[in-house]
N, C-alpha and C. Protein backbone atom coordinates (compact mmCIF):
# COMPACT_ATOMS: atom_id res chain seq x y z
N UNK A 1 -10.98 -41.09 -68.40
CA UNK A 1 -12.39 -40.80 -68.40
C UNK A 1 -12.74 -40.10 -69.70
N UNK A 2 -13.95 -40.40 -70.47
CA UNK A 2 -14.11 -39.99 -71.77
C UNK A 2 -15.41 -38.87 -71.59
N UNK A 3 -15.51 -38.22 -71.88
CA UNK A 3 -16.32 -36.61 -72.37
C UNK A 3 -17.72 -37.25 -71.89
N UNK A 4 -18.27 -37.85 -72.50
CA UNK A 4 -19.21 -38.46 -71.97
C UNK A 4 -19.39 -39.13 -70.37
N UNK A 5 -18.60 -39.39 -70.08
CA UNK A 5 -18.45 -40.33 -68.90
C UNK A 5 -18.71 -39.25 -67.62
N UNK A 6 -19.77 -39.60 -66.62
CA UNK A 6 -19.93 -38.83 -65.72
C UNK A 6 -19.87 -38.95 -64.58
N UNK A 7 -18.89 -39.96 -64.14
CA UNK A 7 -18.93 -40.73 -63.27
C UNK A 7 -17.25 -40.43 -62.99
N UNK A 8 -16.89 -39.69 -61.46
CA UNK A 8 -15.89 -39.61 -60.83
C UNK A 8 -15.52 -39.87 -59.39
N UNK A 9 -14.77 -39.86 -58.81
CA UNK A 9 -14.49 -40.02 -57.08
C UNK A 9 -15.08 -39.19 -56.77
N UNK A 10 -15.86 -37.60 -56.83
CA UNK A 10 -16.95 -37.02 -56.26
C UNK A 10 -17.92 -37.72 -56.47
N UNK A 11 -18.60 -38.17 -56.98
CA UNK A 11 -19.66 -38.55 -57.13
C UNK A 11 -19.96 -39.94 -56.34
N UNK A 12 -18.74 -40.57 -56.04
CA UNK A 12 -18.53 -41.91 -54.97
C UNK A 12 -17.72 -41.75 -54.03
N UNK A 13 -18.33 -42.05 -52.69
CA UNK A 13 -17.16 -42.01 -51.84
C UNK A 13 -16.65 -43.40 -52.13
N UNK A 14 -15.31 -43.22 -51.70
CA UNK A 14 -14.02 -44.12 -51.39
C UNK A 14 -14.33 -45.38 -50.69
N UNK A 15 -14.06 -46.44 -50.91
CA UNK A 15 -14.47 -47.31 -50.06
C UNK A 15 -12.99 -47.88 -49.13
N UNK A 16 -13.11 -48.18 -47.81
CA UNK A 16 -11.85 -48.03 -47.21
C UNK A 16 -12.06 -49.58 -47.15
N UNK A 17 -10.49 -50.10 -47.05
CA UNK A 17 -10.09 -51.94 -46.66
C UNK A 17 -11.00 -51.83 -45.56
N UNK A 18 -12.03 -52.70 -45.59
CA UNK A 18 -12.49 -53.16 -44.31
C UNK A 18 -11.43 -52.65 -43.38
N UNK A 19 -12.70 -18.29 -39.37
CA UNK A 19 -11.83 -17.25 -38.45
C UNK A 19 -11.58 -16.90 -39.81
N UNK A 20 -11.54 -15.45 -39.99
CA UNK A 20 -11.13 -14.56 -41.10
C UNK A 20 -9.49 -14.98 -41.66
N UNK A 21 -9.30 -15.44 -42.89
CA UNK A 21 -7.55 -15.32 -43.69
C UNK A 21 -7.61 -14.70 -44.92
N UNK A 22 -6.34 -14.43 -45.14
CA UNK A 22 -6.17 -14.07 -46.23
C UNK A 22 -6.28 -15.09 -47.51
N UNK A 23 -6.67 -14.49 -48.56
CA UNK A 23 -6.86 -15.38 -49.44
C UNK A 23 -5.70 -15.08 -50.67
N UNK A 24 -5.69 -16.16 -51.22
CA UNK A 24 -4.69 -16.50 -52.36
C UNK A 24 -5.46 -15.40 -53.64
N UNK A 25 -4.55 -14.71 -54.46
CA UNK A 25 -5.00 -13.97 -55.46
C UNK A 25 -6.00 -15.22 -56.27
N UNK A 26 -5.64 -16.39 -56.61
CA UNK A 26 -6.10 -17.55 -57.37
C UNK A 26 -8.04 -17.50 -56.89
N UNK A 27 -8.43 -17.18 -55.62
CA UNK A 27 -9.51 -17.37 -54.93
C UNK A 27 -10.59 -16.51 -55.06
N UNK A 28 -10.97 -17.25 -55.64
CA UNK A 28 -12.58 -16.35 -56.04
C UNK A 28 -13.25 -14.91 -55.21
N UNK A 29 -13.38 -13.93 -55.45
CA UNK A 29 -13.50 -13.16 -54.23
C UNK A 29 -14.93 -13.32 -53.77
N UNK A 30 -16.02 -14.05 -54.40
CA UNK A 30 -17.17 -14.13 -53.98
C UNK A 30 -17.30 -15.42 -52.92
N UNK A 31 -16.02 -16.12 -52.56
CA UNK A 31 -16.03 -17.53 -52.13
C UNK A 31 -15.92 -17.18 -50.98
N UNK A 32 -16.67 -17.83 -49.65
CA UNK A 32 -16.38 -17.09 -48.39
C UNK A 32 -15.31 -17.37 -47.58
N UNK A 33 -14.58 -16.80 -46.81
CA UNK A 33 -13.28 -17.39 -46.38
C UNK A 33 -14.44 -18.28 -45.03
N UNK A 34 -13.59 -19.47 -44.71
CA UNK A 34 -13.96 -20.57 -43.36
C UNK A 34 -13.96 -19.74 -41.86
N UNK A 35 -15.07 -19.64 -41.53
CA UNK A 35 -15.08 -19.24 -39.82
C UNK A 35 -15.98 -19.94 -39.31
N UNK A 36 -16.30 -20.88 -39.63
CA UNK A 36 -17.43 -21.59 -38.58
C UNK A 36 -17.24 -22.92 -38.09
N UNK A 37 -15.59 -23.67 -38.56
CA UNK A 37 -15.50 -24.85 -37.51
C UNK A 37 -15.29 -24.63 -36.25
N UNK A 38 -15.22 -25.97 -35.53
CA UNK A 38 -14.68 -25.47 -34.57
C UNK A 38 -13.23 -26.00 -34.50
N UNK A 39 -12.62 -25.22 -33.73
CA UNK A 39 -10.90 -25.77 -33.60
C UNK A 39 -10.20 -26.76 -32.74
N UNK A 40 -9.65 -27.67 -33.13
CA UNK A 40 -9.38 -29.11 -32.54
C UNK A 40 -8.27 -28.85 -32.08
N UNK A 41 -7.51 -28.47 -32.22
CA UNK A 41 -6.17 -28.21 -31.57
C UNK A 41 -5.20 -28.05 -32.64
N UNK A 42 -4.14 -27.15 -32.14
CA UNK A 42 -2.86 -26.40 -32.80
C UNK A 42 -3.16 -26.24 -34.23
N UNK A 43 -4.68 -25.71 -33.86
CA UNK A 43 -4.99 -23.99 -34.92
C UNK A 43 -6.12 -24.88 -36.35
N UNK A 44 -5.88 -26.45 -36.41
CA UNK A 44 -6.55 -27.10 -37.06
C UNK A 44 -8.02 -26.91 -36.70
N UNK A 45 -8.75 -26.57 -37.46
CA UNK A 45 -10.42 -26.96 -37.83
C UNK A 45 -10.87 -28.19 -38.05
N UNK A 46 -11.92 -28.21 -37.47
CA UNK A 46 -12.94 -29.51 -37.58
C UNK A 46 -14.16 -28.86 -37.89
N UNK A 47 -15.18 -29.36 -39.11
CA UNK A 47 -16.21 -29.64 -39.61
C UNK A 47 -16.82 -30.57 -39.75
N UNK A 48 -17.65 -31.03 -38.83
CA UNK A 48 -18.74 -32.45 -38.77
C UNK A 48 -19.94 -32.37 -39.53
N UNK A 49 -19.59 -33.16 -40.42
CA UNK A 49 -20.61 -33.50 -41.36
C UNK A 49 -21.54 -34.92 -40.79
N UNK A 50 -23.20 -35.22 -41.36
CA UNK A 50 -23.57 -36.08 -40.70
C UNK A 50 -23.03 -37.50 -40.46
N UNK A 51 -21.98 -37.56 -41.77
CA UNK A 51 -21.25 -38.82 -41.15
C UNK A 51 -19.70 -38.44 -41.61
N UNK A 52 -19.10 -37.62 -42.27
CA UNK A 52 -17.86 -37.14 -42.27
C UNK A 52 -17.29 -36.08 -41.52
N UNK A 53 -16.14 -36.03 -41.26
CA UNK A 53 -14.98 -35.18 -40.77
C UNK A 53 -14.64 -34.51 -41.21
N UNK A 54 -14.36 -32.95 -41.29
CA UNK A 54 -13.28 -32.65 -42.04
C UNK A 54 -12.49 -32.15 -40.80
N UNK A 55 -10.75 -31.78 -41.01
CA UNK A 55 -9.70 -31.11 -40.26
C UNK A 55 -9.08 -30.32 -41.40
N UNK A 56 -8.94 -28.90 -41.06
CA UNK A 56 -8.55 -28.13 -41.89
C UNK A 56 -7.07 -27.51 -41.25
N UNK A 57 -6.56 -27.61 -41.98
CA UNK A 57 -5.15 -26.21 -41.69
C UNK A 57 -4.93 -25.25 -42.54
N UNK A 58 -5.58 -23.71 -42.24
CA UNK A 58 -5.91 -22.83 -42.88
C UNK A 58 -4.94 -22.28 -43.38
N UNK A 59 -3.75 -22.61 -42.13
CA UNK A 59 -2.60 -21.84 -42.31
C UNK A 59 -1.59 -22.39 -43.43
N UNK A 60 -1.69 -23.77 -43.55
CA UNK A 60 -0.94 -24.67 -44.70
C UNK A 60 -1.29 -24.56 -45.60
N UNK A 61 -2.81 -24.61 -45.77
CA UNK A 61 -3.89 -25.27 -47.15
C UNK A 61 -4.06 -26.44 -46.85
N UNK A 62 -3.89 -27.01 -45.86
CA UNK A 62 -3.76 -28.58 -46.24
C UNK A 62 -4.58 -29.26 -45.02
N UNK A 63 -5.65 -30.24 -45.61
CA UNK A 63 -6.53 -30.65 -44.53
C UNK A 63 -6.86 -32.29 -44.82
N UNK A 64 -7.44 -33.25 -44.32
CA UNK A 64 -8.36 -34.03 -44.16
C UNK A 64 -9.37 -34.33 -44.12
N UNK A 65 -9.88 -35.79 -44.78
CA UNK A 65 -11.39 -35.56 -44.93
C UNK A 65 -11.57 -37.35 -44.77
N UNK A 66 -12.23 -37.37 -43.37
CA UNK A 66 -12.39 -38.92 -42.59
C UNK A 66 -13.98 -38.94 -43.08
N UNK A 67 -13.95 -40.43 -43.72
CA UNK A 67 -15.17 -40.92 -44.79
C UNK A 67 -15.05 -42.30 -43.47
N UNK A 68 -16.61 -42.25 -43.32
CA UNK A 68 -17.06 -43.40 -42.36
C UNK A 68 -16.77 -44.92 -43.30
N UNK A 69 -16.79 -45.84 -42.46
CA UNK A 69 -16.86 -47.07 -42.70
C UNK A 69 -17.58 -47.86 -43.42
N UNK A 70 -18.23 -48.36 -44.59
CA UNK A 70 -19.14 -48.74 -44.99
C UNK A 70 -20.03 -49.21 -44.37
N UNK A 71 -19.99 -50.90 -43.59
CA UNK A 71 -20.45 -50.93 -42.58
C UNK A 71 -21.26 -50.09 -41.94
N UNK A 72 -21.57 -49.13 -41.54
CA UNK A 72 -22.26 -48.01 -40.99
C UNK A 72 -23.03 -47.15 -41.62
N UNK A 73 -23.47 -47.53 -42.89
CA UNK A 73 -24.11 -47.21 -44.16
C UNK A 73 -25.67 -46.95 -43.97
N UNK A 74 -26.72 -46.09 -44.19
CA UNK A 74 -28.07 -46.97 -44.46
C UNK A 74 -28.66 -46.31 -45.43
N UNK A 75 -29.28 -47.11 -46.26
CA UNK A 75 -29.59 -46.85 -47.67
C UNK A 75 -31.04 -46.47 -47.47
N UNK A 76 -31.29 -45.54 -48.11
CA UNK A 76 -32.65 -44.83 -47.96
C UNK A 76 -33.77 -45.70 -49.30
N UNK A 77 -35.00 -45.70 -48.63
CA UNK A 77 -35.89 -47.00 -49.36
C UNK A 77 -36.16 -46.03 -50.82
N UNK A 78 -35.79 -46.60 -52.07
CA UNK A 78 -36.42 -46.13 -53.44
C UNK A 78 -38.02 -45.78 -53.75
N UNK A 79 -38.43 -44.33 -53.57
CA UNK A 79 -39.47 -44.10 -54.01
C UNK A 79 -40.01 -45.09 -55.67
N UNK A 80 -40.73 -45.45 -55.84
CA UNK A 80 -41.41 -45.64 -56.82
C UNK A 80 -40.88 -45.34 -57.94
N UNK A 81 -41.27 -43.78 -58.31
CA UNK A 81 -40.57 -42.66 -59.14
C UNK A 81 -38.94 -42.79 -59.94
N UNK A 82 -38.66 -43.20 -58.77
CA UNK A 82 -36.85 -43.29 -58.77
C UNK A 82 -36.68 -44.65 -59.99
N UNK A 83 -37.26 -45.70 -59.82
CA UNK A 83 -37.36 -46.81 -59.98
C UNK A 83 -37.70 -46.56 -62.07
N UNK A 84 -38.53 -45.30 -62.20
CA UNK A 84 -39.00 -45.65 -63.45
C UNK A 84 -38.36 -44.86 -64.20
N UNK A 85 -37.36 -43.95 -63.15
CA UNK A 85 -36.52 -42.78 -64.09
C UNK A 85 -35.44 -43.50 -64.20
N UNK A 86 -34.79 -44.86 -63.89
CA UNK A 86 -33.56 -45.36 -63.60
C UNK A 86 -32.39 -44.49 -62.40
N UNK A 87 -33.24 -43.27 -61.67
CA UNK A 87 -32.32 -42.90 -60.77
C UNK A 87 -31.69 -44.23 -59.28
N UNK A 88 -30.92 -44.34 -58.81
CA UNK A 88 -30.73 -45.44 -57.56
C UNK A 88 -30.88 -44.81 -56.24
N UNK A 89 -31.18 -45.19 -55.29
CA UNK A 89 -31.44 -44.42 -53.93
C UNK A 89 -30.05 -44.29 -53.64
N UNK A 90 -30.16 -43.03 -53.10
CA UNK A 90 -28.81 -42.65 -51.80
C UNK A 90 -28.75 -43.32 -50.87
N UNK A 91 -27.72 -43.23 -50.14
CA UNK A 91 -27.46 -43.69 -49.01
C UNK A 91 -27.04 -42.81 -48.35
N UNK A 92 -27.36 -42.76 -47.01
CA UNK A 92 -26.95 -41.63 -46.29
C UNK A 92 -25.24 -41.60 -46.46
N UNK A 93 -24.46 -41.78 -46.25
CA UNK A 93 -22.85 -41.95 -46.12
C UNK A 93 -23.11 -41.21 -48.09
N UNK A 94 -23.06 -41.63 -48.77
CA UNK A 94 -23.04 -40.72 -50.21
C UNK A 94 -23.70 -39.31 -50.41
N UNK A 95 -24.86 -39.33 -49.63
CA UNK A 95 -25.65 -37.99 -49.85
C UNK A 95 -24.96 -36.80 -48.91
N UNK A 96 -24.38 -37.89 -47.28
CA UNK A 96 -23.48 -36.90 -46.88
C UNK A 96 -22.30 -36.50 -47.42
N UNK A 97 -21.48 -37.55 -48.47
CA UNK A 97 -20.13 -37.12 -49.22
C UNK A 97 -20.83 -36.33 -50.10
N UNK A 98 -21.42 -36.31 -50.71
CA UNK A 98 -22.02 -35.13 -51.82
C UNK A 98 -22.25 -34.25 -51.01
N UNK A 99 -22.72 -33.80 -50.11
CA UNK A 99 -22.76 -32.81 -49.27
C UNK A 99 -21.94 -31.87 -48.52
N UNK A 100 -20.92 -32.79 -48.73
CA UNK A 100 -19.53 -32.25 -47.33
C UNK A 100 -18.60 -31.84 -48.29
N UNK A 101 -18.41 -32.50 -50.10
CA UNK A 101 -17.73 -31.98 -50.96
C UNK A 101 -18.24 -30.69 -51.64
N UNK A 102 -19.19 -30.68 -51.66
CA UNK A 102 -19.85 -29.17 -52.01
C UNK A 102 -19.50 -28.31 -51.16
N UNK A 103 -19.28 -28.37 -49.65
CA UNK A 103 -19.67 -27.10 -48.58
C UNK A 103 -17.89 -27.26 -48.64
N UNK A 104 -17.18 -27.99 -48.60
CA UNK A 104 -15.61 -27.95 -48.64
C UNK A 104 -15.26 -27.14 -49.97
N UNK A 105 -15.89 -27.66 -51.74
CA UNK A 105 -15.35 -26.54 -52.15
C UNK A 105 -15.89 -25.79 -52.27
N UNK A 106 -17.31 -25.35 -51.56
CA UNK A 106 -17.40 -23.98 -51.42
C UNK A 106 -16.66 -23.12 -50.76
N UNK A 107 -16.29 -23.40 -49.70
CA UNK A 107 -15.24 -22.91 -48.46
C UNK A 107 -13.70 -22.73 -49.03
N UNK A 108 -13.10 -23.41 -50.39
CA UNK A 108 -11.98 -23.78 -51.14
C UNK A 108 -11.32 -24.80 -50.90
N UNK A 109 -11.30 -26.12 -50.31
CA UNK A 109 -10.81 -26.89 -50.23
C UNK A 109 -11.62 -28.58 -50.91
N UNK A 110 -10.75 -29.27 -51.60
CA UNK A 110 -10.77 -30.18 -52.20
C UNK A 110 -10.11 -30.87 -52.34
N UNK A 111 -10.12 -32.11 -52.90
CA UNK A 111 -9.71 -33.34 -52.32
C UNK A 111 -8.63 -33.66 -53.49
N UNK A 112 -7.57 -34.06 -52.49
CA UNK A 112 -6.03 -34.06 -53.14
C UNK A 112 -5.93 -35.46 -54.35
N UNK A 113 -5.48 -35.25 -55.41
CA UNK A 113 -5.79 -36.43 -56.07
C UNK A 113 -4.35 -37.07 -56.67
N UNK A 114 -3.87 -38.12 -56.99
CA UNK A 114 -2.55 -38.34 -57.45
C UNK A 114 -2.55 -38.61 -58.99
N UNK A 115 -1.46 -38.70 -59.47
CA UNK A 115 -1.32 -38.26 -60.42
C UNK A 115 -1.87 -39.10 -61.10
N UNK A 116 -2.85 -40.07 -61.14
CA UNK A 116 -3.96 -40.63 -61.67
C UNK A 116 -5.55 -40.56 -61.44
N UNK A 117 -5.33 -39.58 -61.21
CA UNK A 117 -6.50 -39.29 -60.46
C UNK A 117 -7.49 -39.32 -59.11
N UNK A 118 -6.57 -40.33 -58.43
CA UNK A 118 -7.64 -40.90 -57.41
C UNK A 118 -7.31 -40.41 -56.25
N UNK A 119 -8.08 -39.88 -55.31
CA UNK A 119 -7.97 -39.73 -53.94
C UNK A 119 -6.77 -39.98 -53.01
N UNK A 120 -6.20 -39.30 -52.70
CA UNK A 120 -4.10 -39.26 -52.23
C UNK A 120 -5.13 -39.52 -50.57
N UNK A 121 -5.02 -41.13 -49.95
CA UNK A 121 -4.72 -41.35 -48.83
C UNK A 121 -3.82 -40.96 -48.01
N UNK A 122 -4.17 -40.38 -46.88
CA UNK A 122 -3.34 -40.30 -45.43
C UNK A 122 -3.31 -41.35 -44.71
N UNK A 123 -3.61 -42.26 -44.48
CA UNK A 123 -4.26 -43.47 -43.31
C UNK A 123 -5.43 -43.57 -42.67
N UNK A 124 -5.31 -44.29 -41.58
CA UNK A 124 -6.79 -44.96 -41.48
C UNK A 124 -6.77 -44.35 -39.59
N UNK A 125 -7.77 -43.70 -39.27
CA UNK A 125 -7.76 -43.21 -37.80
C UNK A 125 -8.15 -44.47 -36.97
N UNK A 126 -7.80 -44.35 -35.54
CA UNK A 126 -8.03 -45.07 -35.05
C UNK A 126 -9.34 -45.81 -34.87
N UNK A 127 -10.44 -45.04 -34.96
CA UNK A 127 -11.70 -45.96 -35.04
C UNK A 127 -12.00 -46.56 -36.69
N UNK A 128 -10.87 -46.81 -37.39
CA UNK A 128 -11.07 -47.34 -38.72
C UNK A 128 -11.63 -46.66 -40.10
N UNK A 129 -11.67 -44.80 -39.79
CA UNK A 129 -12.25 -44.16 -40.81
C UNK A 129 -11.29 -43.85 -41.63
N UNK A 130 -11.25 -44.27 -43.13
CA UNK A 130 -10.18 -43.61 -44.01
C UNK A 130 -10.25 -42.27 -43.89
N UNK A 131 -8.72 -41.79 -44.14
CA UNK A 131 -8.42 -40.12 -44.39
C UNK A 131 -7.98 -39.58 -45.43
N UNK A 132 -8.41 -38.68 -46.20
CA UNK A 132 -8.40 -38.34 -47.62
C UNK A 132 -7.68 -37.34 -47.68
N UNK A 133 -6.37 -37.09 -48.60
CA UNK A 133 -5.91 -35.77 -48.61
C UNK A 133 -6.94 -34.49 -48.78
N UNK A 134 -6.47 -33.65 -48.42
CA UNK A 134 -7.46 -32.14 -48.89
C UNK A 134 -6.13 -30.88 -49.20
N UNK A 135 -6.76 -30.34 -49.96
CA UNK A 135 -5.87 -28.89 -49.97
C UNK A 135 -6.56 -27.97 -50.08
N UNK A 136 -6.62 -26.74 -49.55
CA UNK A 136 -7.15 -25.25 -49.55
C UNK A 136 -6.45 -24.71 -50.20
N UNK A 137 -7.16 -23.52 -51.26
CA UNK A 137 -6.77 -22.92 -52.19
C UNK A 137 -6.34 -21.13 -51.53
N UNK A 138 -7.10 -21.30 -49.92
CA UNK A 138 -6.93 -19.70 -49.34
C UNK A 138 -5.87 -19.95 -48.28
N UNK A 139 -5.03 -20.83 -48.33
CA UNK A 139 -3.86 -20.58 -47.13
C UNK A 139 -3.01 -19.50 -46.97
N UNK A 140 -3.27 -18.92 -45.60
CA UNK A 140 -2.13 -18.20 -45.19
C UNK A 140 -1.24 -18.13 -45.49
N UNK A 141 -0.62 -18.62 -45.58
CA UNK A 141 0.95 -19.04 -46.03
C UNK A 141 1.12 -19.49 -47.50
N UNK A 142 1.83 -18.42 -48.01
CA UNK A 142 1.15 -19.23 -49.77
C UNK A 142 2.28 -20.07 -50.09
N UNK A 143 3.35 -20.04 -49.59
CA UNK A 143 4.79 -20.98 -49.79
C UNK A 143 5.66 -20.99 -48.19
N UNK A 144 4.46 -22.66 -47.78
CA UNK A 144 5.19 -22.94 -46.75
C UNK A 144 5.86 -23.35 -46.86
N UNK A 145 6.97 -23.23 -45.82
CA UNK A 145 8.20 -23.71 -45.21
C UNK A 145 8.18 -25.38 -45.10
N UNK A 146 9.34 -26.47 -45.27
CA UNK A 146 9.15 -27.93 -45.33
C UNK A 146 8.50 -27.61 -43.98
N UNK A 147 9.41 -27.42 -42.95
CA UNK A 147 8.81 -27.01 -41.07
C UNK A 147 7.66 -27.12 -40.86
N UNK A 148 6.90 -25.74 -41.53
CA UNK A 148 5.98 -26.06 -41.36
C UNK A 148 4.76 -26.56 -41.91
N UNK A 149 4.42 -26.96 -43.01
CA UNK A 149 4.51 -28.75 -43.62
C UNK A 149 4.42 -29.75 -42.24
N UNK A 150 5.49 -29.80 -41.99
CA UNK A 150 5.78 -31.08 -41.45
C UNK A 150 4.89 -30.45 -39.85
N UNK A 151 4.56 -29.48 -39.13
CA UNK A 151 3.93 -29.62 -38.11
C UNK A 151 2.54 -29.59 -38.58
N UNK A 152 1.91 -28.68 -39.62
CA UNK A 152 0.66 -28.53 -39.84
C UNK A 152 0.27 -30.62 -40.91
N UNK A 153 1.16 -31.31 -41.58
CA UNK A 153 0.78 -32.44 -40.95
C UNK A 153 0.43 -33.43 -39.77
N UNK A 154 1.51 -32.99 -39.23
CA UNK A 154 1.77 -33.54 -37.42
C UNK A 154 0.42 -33.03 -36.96
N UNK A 155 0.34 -31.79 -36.82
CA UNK A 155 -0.71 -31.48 -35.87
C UNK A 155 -2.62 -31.91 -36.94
N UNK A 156 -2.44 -32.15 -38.06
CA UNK A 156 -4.09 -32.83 -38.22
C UNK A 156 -3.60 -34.36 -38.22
N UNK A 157 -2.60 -35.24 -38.03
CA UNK A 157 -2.40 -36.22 -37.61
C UNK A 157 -3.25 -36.78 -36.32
N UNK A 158 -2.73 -35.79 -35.27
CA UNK A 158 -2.61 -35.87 -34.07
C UNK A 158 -4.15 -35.67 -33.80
N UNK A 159 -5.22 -34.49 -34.54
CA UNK A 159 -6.64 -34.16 -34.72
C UNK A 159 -7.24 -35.46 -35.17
N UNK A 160 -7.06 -35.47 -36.54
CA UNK A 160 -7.57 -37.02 -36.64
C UNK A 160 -7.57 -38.15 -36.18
N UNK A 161 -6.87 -38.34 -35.40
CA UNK A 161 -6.25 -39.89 -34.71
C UNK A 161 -5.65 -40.94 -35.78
N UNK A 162 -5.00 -40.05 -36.40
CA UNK A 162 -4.44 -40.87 -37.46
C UNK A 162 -2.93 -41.49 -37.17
N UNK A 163 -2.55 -42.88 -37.31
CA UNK A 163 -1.67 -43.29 -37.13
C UNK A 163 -0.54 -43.10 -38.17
N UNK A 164 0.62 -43.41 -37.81
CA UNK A 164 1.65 -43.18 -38.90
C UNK A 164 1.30 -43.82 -40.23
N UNK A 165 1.72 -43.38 -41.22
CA UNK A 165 1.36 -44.58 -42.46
C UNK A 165 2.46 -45.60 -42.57
């Protein structure tokens, strides 16, 4: 991506195949720690966005972020205005990913990327929504254990309805 170029995976969602913690010294102290999902089971958070998911594990850093189906899209009609500034209409499913990535890294968590940049997939949940890596920057645990790794995956697996990969 070149200096100019303003165009990244925030700015597009992904298109899929058809409680008080401690915070990391790294963490902004003005950033608020997460208390307002609600909890899905074995300690994971859920945040419903109008058309995304999130599942958090506060205690890992490490969460999910289920992006609806295209299919299920609806594009909001172009004012006039829009048309003469060259802006393009939103669509609800984008205005909610712009939305749900802001309030995630406000909260500290953001979306896991590989070593090319792009969005580190988990799989696809059972009703067909891709799952996006996430990591929190305020985990409890600042050097987890493989163990537990491997349950605080298991258990937003099991939240998401995400199948094995």
């Amino acid at each position: 991506m070149t200096d100019g170029d303003q165009s990244s995976h925030r700015n597009e969602p992904p298109r899929p195949p058809e409680a008080d913690t401690e915070r990391n010294e790294s963490t902004p102290a003005d950033r608020p720690v997460h208390d307002t999902a609600d909890t899905a089971e074995d300690g994971v958070e859920m945040i419903e966005f109008a058309a995304h998911t999130a599942y958090l594990d506060p205690l890992s850093g490490a969460g999910l972020l289920l992006i609806p189906p295209p299919r299920d899209d609806l594009v909001l009609p172009a004012p006039r205005e829009f048309g003469r500034h060259g802006r393009e209409p939103k669509s609800l499913h984008r205005a909610d990913w712009e939305y749900a990535l802001g309030e995630l890294e406000r909260l500290g968590w953001i979306i896991f990327d590989d070593e090319n940049g792009v969005p580190e997939v988990a799989g696809t949940s059972a009703d067909g929504r891709l799952a996006l890596c996430l990591f929190g920057d305020s985990a409890v645990v600042r050097e987890p254990s493989l163990v537990e790794i491997a349950r605080s995956l298991s258990a937003l697996r099991r939240a998401a309805n995400i199948g094995r990969p």
